[in-house]
PDB file of N, CA and C in Angstrom:
ATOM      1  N   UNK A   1     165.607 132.354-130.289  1.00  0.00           N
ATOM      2  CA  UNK A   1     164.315 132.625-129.695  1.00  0.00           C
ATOM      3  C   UNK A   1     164.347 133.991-129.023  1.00  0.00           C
ATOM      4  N   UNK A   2     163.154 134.883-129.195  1.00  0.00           N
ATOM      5  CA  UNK A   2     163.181 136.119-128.434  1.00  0.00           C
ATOM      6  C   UNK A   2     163.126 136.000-127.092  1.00  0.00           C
ATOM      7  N   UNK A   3     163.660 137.008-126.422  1.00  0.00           N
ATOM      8  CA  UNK A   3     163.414 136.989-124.980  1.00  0.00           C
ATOM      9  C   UNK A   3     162.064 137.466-124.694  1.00  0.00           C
ATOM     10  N   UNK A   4     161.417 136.702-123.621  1.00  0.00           N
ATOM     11  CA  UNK A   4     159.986 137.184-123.232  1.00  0.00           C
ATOM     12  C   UNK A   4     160.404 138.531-122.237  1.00  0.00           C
ATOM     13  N   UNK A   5     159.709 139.510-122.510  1.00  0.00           N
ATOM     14  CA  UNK A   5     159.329 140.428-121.615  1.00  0.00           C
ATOM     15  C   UNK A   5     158.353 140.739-120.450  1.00  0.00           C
ATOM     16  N   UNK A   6     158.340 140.931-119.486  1.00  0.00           N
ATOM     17  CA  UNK A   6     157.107 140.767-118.821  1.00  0.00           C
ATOM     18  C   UNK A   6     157.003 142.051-117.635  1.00  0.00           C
ATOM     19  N   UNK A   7     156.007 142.393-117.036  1.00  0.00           N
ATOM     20  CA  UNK A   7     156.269 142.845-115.610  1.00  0.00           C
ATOM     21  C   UNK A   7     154.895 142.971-115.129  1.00  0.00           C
ATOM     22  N   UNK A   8     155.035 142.735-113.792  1.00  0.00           N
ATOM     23  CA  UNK A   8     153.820 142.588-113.192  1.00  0.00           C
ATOM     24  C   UNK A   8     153.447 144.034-112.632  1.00  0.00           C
ATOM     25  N   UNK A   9     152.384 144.545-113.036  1.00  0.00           N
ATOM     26  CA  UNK A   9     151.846 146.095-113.026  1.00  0.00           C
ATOM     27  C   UNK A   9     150.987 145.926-111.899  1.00  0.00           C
ATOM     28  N   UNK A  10     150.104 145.089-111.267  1.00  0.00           N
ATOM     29  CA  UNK A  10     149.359 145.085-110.328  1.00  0.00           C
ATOM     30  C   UNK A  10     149.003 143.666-109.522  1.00  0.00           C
ATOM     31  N   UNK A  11     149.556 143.016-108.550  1.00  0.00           N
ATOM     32  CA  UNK A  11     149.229 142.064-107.775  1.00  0.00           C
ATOM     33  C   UNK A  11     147.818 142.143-107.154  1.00  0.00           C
ATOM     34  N   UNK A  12     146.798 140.973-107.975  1.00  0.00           N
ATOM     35  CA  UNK A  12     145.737 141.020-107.212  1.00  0.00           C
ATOM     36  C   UNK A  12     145.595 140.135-106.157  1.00  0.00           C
ATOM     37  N   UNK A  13     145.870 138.795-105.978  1.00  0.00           N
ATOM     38  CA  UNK A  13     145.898 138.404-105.325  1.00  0.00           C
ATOM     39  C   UNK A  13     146.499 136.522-105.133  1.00  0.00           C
ATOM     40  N   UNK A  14     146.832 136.253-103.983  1.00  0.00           N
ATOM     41  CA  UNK A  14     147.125 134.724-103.991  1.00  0.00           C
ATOM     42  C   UNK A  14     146.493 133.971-103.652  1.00  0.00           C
ATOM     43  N   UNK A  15     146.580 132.769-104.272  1.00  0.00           N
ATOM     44  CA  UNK A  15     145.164 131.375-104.382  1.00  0.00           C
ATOM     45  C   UNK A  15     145.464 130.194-103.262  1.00  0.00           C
ATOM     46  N   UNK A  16     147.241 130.494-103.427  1.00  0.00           N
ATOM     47  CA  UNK A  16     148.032 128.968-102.907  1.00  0.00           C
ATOM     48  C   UNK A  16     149.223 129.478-102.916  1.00  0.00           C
ATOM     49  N   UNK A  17     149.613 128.467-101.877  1.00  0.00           N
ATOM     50  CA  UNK A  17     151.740 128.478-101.842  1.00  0.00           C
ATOM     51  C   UNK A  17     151.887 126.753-101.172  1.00  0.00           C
ATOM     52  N   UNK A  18     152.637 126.495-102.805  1.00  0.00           N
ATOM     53  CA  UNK A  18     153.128 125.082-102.261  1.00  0.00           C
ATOM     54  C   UNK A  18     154.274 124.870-101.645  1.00  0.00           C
ATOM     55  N   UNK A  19     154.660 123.502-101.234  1.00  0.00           N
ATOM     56  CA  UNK A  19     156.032 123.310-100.445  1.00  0.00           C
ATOM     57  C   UNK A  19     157.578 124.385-100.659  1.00  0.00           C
ATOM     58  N   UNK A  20     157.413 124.465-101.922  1.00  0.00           N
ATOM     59  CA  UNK A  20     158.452 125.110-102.279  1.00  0.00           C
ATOM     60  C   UNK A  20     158.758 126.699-102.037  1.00  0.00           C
ATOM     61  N   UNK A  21     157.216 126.793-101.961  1.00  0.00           N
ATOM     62  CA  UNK A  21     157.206 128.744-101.563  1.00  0.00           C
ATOM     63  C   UNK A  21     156.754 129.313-103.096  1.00  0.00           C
ATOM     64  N   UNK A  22     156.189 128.485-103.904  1.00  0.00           N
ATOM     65  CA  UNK A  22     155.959 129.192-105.540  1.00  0.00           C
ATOM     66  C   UNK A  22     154.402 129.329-105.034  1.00  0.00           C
ATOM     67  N   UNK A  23     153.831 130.476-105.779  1.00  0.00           N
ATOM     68  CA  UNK A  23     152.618 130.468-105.236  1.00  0.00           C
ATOM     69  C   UNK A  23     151.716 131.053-106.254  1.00  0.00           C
ATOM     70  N   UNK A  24     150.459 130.601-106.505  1.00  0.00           N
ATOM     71  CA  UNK A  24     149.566 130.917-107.442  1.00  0.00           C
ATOM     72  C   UNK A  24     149.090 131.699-107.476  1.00  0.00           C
ATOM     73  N   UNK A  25     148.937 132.717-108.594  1.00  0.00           N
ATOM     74  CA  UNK A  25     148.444 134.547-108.306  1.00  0.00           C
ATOM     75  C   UNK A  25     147.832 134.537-109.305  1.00  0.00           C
ATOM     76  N   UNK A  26     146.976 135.777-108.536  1.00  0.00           N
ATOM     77  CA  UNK A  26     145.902 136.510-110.298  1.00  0.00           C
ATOM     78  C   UNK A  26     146.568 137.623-110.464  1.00  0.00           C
ATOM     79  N   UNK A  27     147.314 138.199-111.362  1.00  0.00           N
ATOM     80  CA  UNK A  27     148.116 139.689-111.426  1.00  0.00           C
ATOM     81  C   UNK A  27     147.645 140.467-112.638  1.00  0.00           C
ATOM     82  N   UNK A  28     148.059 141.446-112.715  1.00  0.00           N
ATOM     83  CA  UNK A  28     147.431 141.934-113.806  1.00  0.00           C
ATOM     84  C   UNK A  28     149.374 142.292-114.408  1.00  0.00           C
ATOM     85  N   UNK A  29     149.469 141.650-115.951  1.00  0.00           N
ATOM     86  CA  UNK A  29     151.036 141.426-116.293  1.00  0.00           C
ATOM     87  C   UNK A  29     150.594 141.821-117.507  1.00  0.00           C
ATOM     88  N   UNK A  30     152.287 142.657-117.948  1.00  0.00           N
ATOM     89  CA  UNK A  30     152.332 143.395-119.332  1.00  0.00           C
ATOM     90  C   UNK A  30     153.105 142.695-119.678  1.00  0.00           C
ATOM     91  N   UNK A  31     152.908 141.690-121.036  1.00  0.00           N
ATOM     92  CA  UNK A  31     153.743 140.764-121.806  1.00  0.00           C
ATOM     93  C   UNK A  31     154.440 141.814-122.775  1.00  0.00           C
ATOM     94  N   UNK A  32     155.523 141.489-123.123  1.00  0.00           N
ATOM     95  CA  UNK A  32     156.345 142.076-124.021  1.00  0.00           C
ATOM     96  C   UNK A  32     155.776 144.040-123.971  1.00  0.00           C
ATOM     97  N   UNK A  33     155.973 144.141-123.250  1.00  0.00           N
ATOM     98  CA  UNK A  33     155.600 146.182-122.961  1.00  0.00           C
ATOM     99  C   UNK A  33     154.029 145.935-123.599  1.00  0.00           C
ATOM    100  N   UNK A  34     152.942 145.125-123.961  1.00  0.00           N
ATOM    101  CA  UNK A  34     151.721 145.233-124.047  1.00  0.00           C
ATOM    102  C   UNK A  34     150.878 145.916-123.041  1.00  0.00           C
ATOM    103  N   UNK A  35     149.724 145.887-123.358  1.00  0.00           N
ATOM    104  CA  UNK A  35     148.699 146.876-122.356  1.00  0.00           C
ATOM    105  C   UNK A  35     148.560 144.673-121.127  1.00  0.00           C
ATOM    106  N   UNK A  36     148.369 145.600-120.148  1.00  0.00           N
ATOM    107  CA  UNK A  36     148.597 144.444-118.911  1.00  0.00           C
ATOM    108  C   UNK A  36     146.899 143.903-119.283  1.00  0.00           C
ATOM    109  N   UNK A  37     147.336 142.333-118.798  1.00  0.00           N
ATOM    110  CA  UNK A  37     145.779 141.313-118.655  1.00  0.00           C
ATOM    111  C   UNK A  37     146.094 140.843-117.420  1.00  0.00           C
ATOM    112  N   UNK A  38     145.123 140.220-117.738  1.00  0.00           N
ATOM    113  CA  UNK A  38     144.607 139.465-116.106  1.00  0.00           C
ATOM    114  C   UNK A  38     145.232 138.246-116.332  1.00  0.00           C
ATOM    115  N   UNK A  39     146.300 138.024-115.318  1.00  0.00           N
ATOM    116  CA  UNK A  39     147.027 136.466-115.436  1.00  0.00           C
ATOM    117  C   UNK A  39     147.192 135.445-114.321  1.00  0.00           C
ATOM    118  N   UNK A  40     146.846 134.689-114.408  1.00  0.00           N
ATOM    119  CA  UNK A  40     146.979 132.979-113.189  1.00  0.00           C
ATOM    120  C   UNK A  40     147.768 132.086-113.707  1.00  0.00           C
ATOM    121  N   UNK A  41     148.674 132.089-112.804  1.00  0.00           N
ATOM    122  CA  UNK A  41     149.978 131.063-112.918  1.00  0.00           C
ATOM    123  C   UNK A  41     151.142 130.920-111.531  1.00  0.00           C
ATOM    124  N   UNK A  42     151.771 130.031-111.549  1.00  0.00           N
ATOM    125  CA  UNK A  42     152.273 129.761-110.772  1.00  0.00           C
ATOM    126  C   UNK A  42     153.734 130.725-110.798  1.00  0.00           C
ATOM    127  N   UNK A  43     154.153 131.517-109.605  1.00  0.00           N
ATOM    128  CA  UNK A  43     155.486 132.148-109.380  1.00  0.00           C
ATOM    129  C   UNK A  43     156.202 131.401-108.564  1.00  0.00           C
ATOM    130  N   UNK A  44     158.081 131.451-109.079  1.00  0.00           N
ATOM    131  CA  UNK A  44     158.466 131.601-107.359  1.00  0.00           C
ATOM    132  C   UNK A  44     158.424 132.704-106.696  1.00  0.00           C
ATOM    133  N   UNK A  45     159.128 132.232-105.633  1.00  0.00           N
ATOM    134  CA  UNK A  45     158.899 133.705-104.854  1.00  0.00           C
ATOM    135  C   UNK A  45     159.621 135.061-104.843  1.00  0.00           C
ATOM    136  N   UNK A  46     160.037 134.952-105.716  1.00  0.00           N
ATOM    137  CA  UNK A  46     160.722 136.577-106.281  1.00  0.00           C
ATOM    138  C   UNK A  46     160.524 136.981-107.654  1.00  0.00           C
ATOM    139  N   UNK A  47     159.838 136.099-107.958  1.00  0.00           N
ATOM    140  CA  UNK A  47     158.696 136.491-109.481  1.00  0.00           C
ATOM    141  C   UNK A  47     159.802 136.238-110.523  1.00  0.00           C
ATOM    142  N   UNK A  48     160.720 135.814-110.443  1.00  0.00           N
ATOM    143  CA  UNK A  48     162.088 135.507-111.728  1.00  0.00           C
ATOM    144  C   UNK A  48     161.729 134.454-112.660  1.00  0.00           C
ATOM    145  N   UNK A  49     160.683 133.797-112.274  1.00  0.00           N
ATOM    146  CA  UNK A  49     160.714 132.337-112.692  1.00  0.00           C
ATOM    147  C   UNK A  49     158.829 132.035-112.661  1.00  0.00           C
ATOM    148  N   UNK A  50     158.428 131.152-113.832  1.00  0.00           N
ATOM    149  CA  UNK A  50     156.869 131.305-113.797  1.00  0.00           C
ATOM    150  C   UNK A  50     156.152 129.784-114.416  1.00  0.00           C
ATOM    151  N   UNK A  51     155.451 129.350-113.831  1.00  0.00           N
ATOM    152  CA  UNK A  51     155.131 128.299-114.381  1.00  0.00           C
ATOM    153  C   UNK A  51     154.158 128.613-115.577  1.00  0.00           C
ATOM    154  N   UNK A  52     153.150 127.330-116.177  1.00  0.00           N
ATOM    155  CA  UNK A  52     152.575 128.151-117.631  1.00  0.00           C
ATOM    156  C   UNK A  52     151.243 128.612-116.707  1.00  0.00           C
ATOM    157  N   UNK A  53     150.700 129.178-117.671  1.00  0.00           N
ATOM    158  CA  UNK A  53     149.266 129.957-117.029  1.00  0.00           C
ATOM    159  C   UNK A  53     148.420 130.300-117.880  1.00  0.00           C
ATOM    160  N   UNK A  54     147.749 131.308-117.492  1.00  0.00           N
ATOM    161  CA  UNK A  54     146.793 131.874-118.769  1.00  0.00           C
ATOM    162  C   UNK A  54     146.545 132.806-118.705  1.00  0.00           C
ATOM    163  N   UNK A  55     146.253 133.921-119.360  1.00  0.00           N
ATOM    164  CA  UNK A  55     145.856 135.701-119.291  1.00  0.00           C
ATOM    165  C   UNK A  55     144.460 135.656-119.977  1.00  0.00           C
ATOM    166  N   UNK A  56     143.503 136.374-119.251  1.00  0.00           N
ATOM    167  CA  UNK A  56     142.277 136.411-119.761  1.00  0.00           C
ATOM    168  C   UNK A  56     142.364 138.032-119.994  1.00  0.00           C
ATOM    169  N   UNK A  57     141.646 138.615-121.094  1.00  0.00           N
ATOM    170  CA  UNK A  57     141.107 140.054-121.739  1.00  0.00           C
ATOM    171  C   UNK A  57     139.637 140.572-119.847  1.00  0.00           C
ATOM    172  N   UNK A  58     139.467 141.611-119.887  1.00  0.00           N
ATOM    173  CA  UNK A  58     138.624 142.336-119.416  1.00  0.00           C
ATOM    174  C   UNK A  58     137.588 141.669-119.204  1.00  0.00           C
ATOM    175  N   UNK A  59     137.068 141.269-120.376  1.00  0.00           N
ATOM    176  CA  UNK A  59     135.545 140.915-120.535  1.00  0.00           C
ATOM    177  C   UNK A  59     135.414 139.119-120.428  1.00  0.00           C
ATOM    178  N   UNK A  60     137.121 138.396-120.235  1.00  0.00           N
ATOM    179  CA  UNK A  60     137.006 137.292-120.278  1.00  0.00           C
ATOM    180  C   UNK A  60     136.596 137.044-118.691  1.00  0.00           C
ATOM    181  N   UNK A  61     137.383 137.916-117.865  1.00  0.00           N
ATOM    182  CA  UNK A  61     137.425 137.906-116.226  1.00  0.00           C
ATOM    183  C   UNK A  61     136.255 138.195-115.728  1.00  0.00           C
ATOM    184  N   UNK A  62     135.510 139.010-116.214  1.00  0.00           N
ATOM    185  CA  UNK A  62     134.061 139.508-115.952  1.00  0.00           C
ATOM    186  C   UNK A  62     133.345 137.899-116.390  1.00  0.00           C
ATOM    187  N   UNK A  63     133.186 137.454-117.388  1.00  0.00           N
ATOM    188  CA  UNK A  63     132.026 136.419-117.755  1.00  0.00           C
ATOM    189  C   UNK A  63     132.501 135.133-116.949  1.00  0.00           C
ATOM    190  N   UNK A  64     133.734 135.007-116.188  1.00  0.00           N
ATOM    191  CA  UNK A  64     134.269 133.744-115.539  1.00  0.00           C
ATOM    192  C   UNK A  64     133.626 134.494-114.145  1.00  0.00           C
ATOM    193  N   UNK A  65     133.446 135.604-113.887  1.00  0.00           N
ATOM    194  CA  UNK A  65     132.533 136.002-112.975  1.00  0.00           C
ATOM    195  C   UNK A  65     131.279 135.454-112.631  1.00  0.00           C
ATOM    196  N   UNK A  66     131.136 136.073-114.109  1.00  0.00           N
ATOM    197  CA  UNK A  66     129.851 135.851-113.616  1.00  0.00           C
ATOM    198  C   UNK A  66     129.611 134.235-113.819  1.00  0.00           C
ATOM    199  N   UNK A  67     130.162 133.536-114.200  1.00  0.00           N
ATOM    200  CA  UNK A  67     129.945 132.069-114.011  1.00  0.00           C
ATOM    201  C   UNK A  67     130.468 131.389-112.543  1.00  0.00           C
ATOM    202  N   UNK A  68     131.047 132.038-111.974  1.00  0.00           N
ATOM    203  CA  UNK A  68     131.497 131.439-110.572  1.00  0.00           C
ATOM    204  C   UNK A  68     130.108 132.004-109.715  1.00  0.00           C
ATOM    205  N   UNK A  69     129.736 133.289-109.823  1.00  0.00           N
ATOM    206  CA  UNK A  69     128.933 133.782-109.137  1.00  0.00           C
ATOM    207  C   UNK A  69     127.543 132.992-109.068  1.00  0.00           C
ATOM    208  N   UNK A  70     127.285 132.417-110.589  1.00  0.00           N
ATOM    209  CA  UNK A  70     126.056 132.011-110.411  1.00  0.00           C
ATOM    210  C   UNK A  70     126.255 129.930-110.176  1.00  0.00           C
ATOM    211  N   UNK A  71     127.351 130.159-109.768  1.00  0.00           N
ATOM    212  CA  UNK A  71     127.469 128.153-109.628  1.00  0.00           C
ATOM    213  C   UNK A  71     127.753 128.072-107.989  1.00  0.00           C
ATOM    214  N   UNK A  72     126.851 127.102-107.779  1.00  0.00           N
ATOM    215  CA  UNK A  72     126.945 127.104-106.094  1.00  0.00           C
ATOM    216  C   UNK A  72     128.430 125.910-106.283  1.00  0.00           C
ATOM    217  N   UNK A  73     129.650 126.180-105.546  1.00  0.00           N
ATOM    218  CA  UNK A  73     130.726 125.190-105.393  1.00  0.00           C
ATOM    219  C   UNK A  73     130.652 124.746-104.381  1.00  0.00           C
ATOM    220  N   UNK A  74     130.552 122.724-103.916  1.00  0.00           N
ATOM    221  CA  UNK A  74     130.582 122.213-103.506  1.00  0.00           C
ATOM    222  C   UNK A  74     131.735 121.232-103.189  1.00  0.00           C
ATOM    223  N   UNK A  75     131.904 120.811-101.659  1.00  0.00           N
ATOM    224  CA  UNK A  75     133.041 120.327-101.499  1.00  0.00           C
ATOM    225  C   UNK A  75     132.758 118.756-101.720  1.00  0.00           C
ATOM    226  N   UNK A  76     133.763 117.600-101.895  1.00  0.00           N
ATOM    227  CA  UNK A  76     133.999 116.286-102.232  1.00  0.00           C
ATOM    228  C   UNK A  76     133.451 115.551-100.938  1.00  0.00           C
ATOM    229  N   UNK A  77     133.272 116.181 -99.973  1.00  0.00           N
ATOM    230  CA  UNK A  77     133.428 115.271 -99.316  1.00  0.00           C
ATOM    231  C   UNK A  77     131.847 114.276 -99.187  1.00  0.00           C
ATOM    232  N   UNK A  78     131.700 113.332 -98.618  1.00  0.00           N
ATOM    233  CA  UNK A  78     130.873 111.990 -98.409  1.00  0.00           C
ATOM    234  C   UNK A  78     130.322 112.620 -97.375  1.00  0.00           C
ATOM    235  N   UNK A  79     129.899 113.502 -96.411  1.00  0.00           N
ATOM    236  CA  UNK A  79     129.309 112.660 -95.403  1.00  0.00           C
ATOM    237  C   UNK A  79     128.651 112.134 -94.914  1.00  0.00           C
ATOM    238  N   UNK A  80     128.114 111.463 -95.745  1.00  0.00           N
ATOM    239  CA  UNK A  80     127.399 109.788 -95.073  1.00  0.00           C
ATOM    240  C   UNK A  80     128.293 108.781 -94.959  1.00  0.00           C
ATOM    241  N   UNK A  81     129.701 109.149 -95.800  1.00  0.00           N
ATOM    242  CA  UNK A  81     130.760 108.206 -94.986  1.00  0.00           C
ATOM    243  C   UNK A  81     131.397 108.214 -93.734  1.00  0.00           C
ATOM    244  N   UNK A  82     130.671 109.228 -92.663  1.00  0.00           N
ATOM    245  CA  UNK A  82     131.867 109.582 -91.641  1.00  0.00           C
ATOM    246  C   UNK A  82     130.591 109.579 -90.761  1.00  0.00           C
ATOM    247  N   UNK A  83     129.511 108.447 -90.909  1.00  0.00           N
ATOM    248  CA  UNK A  83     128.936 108.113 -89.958  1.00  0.00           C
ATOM    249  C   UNK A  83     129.238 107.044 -88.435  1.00  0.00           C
TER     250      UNK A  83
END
């Protein structure tokens, strides 16, 4: 099997850090010396190690834009249960 190549060209930002200290990022990562995408996945914390994820193109990050932008997100909670 080939070795994967990778390096992270620009840290945009973190979502989460679980118990362990691995923490969920949007980065912008160059797979095998490729031109860098936009990627979300889980790191540890010295980036050696990566859980699976996904890389979206330019225009994929823009239209998940604009779909977050136009969806009002609402939280779970009941409260008419915490009467």
């Amino acid at each position: 099997m080939a070795e994967l190549k990778f390096e992270i060209t620009k840290e945009l930002g973190v979502l989460s850090e679980n118990a362990k200290g691995w923490t969920k990022e949007l980065n912008m990562v160059s797979w095998n010396e490729r031109e860098p995408k936009y990627d979300l996945r889980e790191w540890n914390p010295d980036h050696t190690r990566m859980g699976k994820g996904i890389t979206l193109l330019e225009e994929e990050i823009e239209m998940l834009r604009k779909i977050l932008n136009g969806e009002e997100i609402e939280d779970d909670i009941d409260e008419d249960a915490f009467v």
